[in-house]
Every structure is written in C-alpha cells, then in structure tokens.
PDB file of N, CA and C in Angstrom:
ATOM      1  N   UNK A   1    -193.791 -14.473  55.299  1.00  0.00           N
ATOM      2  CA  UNK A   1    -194.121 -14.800  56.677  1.00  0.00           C
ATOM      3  C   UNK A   1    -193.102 -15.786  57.218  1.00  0.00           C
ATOM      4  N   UNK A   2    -192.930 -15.339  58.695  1.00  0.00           N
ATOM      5  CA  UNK A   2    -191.639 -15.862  59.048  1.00  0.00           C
ATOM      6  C   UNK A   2    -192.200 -17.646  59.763  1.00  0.00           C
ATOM      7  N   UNK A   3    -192.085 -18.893  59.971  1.00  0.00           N
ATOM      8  CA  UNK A   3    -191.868 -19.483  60.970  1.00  0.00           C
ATOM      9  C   UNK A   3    -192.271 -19.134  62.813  1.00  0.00           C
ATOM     10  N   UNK A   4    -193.293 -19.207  63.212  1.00  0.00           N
ATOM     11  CA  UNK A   4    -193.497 -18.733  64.366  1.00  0.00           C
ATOM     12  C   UNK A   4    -194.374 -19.264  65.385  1.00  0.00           C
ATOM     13  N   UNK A   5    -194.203 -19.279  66.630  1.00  0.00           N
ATOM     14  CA  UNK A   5    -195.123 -19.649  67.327  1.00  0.00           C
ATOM     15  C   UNK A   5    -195.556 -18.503  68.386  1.00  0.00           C
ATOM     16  N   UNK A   6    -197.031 -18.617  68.414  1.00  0.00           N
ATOM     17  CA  UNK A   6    -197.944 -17.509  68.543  1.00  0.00           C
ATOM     18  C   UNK A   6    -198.841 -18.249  69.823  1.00  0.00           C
ATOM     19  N   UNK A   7    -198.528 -17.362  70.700  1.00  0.00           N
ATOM     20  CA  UNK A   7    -199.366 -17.447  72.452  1.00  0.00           C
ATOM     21  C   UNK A   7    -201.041 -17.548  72.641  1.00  0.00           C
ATOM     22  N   UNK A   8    -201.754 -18.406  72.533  1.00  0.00           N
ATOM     23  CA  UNK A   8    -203.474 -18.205  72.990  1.00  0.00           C
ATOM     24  C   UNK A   8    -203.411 -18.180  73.793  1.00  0.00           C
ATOM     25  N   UNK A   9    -202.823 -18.543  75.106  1.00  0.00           N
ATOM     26  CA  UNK A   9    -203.007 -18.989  76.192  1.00  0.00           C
ATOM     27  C   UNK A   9    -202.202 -18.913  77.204  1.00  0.00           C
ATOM     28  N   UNK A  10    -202.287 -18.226  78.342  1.00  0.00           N
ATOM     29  CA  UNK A  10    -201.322 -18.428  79.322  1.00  0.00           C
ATOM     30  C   UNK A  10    -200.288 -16.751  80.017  1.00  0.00           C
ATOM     31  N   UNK A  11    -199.400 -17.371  80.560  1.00  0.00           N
ATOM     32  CA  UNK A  11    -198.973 -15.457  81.058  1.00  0.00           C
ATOM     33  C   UNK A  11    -198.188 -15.156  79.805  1.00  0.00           C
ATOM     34  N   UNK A  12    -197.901 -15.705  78.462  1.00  0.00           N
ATOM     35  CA  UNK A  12    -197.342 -15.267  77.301  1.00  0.00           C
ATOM     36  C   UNK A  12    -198.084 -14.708  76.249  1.00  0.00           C
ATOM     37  N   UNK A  13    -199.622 -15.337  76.582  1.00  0.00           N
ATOM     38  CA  UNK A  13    -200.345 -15.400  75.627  1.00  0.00           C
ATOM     39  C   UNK A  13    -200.599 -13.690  75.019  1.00  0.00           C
ATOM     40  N   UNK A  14    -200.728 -13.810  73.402  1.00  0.00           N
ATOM     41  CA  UNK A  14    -200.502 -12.560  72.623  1.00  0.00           C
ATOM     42  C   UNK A  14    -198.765 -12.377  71.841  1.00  0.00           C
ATOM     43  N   UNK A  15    -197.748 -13.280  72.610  1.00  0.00           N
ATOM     44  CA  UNK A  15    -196.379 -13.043  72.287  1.00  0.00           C
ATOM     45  C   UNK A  15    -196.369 -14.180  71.242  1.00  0.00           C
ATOM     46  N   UNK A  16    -195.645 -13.224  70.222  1.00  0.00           N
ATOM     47  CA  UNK A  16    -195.157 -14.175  69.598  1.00  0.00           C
ATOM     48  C   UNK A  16    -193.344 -14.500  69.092  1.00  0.00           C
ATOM     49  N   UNK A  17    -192.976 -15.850  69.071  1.00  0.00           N
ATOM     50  CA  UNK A  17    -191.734 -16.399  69.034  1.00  0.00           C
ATOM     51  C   UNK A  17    -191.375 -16.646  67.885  1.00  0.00           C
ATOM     52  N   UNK A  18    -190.184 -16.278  67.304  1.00  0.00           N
ATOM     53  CA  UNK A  18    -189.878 -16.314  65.909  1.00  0.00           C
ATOM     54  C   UNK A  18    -188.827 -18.018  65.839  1.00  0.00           C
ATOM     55  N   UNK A  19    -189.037 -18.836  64.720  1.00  0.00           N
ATOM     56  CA  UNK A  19    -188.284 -20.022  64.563  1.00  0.00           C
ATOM     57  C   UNK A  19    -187.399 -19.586  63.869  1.00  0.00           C
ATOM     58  N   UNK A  20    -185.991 -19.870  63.453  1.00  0.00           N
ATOM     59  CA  UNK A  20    -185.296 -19.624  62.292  1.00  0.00           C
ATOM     60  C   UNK A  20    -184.835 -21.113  62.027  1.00  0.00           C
ATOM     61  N   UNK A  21    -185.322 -21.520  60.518  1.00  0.00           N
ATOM     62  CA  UNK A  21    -184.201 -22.429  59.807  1.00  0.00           C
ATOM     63  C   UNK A  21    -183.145 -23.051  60.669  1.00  0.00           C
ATOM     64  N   UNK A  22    -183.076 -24.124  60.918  1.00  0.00           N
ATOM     65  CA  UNK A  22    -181.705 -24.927  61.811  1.00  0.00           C
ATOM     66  C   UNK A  22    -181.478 -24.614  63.075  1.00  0.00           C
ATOM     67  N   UNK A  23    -182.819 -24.017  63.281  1.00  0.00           N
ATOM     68  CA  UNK A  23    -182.694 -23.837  64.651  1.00  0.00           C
ATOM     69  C   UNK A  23    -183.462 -24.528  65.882  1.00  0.00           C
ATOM     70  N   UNK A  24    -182.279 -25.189  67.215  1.00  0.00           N
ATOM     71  CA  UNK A  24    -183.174 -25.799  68.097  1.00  0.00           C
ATOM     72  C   UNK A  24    -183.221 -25.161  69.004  1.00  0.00           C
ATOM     73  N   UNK A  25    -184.374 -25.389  69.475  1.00  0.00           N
ATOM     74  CA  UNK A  25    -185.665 -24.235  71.047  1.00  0.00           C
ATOM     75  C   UNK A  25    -185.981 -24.679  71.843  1.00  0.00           C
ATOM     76  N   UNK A  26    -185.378 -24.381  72.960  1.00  0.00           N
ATOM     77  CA  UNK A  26    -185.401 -24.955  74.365  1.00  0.00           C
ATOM     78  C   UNK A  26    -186.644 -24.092  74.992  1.00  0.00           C
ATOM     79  N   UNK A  27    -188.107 -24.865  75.322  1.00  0.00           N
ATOM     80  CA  UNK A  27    -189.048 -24.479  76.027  1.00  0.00           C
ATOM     81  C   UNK A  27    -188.763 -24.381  77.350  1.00  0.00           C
ATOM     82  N   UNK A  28    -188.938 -23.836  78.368  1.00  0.00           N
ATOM     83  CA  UNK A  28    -189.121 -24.097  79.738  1.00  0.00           C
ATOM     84  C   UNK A  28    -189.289 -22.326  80.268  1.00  0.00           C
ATOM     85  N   UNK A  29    -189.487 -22.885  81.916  1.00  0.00           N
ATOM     86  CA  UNK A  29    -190.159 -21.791  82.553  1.00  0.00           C
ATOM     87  C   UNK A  29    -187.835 -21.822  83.141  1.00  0.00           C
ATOM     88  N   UNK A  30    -187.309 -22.420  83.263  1.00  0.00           N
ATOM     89  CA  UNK A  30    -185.962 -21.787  83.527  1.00  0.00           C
ATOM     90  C   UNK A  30    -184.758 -20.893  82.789  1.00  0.00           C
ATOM     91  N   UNK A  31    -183.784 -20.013  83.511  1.00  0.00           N
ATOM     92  CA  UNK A  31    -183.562 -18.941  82.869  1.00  0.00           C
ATOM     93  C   UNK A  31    -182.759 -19.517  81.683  1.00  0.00           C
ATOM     94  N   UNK A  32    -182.673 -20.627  81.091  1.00  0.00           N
ATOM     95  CA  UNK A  32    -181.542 -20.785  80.638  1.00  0.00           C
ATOM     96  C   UNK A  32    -182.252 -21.471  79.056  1.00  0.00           C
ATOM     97  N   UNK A  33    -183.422 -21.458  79.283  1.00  0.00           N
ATOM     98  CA  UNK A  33    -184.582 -21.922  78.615  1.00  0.00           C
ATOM     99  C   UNK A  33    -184.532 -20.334  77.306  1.00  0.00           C
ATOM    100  N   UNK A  34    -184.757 -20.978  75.887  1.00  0.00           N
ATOM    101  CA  UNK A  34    -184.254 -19.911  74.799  1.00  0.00           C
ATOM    102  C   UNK A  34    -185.753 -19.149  74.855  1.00  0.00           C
ATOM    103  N   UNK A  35    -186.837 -19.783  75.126  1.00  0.00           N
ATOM    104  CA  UNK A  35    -187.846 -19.365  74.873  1.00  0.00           C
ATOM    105  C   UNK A  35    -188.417 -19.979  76.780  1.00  0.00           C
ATOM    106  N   UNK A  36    -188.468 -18.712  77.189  1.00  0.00           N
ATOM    107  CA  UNK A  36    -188.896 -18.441  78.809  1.00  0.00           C
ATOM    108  C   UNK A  36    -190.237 -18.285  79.005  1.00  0.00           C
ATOM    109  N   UNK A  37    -190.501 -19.253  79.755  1.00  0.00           N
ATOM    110  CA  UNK A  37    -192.638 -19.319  80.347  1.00  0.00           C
ATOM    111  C   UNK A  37    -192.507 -19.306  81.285  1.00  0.00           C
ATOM    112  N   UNK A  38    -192.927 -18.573  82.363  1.00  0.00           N
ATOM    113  CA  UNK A  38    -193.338 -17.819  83.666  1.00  0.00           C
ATOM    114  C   UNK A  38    -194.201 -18.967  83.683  1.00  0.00           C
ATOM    115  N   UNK A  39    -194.352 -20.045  83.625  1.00  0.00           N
ATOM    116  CA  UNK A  39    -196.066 -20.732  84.005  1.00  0.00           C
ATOM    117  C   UNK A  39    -195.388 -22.183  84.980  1.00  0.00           C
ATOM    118  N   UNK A  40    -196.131 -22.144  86.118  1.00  0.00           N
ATOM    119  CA  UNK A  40    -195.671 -23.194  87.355  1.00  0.00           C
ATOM    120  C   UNK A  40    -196.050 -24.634  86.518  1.00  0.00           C
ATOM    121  N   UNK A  41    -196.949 -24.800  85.714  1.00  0.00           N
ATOM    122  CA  UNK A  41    -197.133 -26.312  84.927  1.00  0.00           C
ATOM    123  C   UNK A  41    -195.816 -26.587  84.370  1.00  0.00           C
ATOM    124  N   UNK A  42    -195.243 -25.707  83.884  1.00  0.00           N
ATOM    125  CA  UNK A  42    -193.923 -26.127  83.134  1.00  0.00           C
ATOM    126  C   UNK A  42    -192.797 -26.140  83.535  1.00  0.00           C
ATOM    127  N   UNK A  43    -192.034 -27.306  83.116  1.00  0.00           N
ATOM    128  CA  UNK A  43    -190.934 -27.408  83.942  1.00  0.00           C
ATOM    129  C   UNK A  43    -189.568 -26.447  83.515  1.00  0.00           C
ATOM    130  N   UNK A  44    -188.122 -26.232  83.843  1.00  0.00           N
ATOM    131  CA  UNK A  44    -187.542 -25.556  84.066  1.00  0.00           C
ATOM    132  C   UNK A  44    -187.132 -25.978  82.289  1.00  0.00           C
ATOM    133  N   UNK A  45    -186.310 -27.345  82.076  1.00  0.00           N
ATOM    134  CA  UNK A  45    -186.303 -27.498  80.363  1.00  0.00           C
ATOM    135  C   UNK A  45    -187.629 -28.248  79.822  1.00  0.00           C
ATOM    136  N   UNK A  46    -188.809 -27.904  79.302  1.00  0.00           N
ATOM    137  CA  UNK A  46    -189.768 -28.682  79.133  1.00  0.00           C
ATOM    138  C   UNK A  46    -189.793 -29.312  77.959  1.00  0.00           C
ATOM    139  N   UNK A  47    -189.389 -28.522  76.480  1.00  0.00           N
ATOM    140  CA  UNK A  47    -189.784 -28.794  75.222  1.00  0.00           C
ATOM    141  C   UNK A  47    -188.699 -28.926  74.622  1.00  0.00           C
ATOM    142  N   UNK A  48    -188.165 -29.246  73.337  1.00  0.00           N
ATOM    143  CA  UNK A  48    -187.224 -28.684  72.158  1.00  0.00           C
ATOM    144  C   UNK A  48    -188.184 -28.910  71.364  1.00  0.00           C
ATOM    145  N   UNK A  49    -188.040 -27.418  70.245  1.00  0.00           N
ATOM    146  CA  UNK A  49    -188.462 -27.627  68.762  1.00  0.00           C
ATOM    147  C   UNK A  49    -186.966 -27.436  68.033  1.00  0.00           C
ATOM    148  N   UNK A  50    -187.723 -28.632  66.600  1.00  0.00           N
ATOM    149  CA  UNK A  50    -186.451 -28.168  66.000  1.00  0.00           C
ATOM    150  C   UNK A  50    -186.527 -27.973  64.464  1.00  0.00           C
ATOM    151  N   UNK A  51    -185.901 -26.548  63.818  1.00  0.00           N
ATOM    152  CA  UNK A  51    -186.781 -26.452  62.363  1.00  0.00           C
ATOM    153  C   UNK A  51    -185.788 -26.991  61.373  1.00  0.00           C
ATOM    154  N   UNK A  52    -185.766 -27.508  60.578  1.00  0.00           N
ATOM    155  CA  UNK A  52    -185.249 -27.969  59.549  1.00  0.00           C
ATOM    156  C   UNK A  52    -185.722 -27.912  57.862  1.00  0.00           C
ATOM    157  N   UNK A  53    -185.061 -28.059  57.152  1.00  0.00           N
ATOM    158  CA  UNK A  53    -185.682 -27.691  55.558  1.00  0.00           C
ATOM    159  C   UNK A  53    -185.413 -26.721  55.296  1.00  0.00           C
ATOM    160  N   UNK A  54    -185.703 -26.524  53.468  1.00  0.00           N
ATOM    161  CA  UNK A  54    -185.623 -25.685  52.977  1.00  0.00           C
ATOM    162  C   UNK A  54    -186.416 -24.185  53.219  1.00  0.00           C
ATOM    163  N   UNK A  55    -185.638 -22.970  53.321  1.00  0.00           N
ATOM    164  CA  UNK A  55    -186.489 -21.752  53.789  1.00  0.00           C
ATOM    165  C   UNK A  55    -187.843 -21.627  53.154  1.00  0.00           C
ATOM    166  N   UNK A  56    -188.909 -21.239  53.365  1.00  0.00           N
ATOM    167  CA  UNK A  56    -190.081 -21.342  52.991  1.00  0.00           C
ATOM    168  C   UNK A  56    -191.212 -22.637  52.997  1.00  0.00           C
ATOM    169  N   UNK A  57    -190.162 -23.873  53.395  1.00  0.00           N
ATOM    170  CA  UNK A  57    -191.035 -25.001  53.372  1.00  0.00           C
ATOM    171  C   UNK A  57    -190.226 -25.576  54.297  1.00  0.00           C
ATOM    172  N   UNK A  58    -190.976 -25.213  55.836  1.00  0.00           N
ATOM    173  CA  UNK A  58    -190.081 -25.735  56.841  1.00  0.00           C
ATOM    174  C   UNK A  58    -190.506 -27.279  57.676  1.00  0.00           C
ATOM    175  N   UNK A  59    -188.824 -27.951  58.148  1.00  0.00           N
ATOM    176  CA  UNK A  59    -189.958 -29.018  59.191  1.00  0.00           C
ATOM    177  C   UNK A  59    -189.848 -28.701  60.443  1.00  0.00           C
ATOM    178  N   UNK A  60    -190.812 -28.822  61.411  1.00  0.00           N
ATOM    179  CA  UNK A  60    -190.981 -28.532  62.291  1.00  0.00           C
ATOM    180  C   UNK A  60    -191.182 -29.593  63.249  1.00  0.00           C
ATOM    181  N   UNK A  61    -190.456 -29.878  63.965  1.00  0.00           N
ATOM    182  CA  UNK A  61    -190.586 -31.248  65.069  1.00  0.00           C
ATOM    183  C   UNK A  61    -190.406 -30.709  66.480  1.00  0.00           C
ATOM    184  N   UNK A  62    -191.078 -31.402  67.575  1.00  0.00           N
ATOM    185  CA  UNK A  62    -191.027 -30.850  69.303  1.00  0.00           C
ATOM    186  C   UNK A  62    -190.529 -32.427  70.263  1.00  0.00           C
ATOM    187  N   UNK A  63    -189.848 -32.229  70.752  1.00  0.00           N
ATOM    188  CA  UNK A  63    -189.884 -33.426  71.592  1.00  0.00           C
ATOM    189  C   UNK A  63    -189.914 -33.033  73.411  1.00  0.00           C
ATOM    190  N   UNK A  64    -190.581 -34.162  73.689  1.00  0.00           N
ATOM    191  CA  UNK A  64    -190.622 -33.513  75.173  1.00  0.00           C
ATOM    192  C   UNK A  64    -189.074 -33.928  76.085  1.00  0.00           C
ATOM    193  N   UNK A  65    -189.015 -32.687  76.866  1.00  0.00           N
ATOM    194  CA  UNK A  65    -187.244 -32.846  77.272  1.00  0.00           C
ATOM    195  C   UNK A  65    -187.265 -33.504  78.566  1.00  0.00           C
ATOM    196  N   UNK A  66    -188.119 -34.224  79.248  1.00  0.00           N
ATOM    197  CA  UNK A  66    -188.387 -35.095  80.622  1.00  0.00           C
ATOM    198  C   UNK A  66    -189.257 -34.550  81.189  1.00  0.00           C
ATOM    199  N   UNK A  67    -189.990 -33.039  80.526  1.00  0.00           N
ATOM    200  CA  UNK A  67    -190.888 -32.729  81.511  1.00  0.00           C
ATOM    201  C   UNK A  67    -191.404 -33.285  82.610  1.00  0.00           C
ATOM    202  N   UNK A  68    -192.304 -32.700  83.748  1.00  0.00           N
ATOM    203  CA  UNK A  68    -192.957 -33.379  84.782  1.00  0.00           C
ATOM    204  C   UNK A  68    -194.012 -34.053  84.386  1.00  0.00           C
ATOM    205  N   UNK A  69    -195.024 -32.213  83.371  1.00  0.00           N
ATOM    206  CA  UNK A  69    -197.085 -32.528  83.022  1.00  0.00           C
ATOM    207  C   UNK A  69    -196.675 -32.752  81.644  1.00  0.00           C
ATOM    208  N   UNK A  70    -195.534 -33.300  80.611  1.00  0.00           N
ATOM    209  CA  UNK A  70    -195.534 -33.233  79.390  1.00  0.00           C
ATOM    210  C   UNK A  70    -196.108 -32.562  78.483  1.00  0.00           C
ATOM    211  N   UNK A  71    -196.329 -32.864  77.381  1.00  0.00           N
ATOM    212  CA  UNK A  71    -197.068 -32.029  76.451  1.00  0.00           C
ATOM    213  C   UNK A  71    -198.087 -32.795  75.358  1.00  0.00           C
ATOM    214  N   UNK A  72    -199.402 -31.409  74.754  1.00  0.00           N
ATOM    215  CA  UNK A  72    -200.121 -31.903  74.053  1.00  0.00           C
ATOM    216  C   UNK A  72    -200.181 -31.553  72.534  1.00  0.00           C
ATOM    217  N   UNK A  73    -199.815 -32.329  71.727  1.00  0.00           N
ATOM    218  CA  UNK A  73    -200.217 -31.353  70.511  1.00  0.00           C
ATOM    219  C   UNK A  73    -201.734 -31.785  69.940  1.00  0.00           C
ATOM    220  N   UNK A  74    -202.104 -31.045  69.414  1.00  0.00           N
ATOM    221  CA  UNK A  74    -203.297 -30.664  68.730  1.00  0.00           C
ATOM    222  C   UNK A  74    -204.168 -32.010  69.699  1.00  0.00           C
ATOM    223  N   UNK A  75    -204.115 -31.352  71.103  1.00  0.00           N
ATOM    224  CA  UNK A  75    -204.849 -32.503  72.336  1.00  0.00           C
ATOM    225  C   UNK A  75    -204.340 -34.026  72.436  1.00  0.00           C
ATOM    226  N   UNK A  76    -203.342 -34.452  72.039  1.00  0.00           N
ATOM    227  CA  UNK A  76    -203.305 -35.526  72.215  1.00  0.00           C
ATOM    228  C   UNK A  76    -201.500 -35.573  73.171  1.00  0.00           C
ATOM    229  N   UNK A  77    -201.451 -36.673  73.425  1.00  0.00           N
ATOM    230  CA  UNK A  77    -199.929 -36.067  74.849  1.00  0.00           C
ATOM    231  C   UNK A  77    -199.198 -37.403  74.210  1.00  0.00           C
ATOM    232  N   UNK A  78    -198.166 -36.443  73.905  1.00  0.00           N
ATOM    233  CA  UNK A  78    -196.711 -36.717  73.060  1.00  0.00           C
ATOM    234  C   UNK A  78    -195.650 -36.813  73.546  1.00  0.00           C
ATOM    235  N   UNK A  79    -194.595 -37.738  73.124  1.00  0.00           N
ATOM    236  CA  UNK A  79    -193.080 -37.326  73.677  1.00  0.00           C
ATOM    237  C   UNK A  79    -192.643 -36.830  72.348  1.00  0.00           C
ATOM    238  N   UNK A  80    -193.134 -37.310  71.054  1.00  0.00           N
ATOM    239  CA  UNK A  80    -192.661 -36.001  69.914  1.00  0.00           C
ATOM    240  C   UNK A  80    -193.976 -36.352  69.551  1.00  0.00           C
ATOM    241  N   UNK A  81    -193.435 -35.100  68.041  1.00  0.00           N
ATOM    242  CA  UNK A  81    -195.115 -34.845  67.195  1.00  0.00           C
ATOM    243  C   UNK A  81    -194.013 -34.007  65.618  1.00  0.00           C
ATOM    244  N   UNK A  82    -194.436 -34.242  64.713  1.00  0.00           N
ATOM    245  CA  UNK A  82    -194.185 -32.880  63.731  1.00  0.00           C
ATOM    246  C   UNK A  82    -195.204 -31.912  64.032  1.00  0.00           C
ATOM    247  N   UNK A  83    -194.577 -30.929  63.565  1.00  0.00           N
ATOM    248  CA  UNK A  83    -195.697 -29.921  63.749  1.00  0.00           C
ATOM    249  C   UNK A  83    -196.037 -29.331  62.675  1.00  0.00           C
ATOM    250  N   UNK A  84    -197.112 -28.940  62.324  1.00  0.00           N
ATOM    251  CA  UNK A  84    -197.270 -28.101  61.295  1.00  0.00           C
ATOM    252  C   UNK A  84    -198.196 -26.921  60.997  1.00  0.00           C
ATOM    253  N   UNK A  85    -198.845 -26.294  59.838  1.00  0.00           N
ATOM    254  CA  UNK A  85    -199.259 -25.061  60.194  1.00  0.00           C
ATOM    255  C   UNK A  85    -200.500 -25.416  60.689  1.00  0.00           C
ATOM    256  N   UNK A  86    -200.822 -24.635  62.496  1.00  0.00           N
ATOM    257  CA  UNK A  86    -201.880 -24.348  62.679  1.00  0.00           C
ATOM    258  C   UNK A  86    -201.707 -25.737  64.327  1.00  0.00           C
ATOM    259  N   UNK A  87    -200.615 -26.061  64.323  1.00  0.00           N
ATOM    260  CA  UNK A  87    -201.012 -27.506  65.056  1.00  0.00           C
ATOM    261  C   UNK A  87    -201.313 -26.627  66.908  1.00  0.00           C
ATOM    262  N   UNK A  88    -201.445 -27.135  67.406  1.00  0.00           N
ATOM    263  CA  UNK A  88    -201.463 -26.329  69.046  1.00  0.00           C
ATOM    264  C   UNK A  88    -200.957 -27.171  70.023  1.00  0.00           C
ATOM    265  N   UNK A  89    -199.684 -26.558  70.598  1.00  0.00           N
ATOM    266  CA  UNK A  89    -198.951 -26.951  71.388  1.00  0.00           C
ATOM    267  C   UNK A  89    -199.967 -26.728  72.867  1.00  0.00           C
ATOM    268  N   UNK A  90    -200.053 -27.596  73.692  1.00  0.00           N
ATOM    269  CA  UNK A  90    -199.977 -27.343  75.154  1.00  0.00           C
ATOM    270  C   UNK A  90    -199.328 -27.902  76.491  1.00  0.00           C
ATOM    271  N   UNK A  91    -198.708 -26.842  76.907  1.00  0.00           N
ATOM    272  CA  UNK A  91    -197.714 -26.984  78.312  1.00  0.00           C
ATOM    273  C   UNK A  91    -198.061 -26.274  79.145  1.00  0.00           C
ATOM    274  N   UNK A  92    -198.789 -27.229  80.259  1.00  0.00           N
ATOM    275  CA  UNK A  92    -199.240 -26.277  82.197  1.00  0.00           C
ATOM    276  C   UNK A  92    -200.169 -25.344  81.482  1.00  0.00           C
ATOM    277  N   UNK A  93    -200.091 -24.339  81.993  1.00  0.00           N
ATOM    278  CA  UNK A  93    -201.553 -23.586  81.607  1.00  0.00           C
ATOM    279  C   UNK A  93    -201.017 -22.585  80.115  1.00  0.00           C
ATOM    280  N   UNK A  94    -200.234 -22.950  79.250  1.00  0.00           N
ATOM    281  CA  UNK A  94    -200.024 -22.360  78.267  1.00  0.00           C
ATOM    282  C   UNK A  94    -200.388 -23.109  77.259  1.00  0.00           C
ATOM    283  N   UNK A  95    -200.892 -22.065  75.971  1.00  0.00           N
ATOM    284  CA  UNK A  95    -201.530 -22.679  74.787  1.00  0.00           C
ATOM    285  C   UNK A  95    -200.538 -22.051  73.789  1.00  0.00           C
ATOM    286  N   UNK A  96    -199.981 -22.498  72.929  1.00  0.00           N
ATOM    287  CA  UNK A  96    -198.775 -22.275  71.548  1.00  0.00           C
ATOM    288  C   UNK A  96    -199.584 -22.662  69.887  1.00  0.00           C
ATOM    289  N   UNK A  97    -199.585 -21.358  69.375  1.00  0.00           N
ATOM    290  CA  UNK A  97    -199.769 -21.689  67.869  1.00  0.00           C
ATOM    291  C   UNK A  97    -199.055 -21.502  66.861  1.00  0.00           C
ATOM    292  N   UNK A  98    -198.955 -23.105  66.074  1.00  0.00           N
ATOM    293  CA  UNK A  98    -197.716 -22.982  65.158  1.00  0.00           C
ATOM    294  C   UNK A  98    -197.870 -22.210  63.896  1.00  0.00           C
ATOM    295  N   UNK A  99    -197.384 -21.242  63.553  1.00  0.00           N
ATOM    296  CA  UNK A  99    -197.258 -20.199  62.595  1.00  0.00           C
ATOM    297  C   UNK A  99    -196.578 -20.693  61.068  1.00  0.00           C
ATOM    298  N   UNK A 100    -196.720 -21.031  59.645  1.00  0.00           N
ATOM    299  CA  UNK A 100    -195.999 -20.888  58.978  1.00  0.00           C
ATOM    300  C   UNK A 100    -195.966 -20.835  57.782  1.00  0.00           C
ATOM    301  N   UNK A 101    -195.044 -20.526  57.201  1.00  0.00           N
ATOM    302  CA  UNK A 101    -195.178 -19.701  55.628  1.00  0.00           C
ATOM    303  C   UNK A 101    -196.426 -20.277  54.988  1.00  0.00           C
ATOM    304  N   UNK A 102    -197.026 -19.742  53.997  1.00  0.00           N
ATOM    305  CA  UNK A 102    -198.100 -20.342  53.341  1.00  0.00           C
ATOM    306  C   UNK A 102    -197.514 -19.912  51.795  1.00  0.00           C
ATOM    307  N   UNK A 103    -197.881 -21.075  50.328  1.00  0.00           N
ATOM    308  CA  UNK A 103    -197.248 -20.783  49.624  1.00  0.00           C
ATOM    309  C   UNK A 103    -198.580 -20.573  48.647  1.00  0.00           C
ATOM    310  N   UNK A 104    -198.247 -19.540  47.781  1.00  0.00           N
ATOM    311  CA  UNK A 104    -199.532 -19.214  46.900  1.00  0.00           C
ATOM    312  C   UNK A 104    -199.504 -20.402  46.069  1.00  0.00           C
ATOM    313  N   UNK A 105    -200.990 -20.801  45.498  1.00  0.00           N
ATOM    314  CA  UNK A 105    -201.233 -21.518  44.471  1.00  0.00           C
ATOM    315  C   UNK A 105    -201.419 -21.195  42.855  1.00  0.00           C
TER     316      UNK A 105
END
C-alpha cells in the first residue's frame, strides 16, 4: 500500500492522491497547486505536505502556506502537524484522509 491521501469530504471527495517518498505537495484551489481543490474555503497555495523516510515507514508532515481559513488536523488548527495513519486533514469545506503503509506483526 502506497502513501495516500483519500477525499471524505468536499468537491474531491472519493479521490484519492498518491504521496511518493521525498516528495513536497502543494495544496491549493490554484492552477499551479500539485494537488488542485475546486473548493472557495481554500486558498490558491493553501498547504505543503512533505514525505520523508524510509519506503514503507514514511514521515509525513503539512505546514500551512499563509492560507486565509488555515487548517485542521485531526480538529485542532495548525500551522504544522505530523501526520500519520488515519490523521484528518481539514481545508474550507474539504475533508483529507491520511493513508499509509501498515506493517504486519
């Protein structure tokens, strides 16, 4: 299982966004934004995530990029947060679920 964040909520909601390893993710509703939200709460650059670590055991960090309505993770309103499996992003009327590897015991 890949790294991912997965839509509850919003005009995305059902889509899901793949993370890769060393990679940073520009949230926003503008075109230039890596990961594009149609939603008027969010601003044009709203978010960066950024994944880091070893493949299969990833880190996952978000910081807010000056937004206007900022952001919430798992309800509480952040300028960063780690993230991890299961945490829930929210920006304007969109809801984000963080997706990631699970390792057998």
């Amino acid at each position: 299982m890949k790294t991912e964040l997965l839509a509850l909520k919003g005009k995305v909601y059902t889509k899901s966004f793949q993370l890769v390893d060393g990679q940073k993710v520009t949230l926003g509703r503008g075109a230039d934004a890596d990961i594009r939200i149609n939603d008027p709460g969010i601003s044009r650059q709203h978010a960066r995530i950024v994944v880091t670590g070893a493949p299969g055991d990833p880190t996952i960090s978000i910081e807010d990029a000056g937004s206007t309505n900022g952001i919430l993770v798992n309800g509480e309103r952040v300028r960063s947060a780690l993230l991890t499996e299961g945490s829930r992003i929210e920006m304007g009327n969109t809801r984000l679920l963080v997706r990631t590897p699970v390792h057998d015991v």
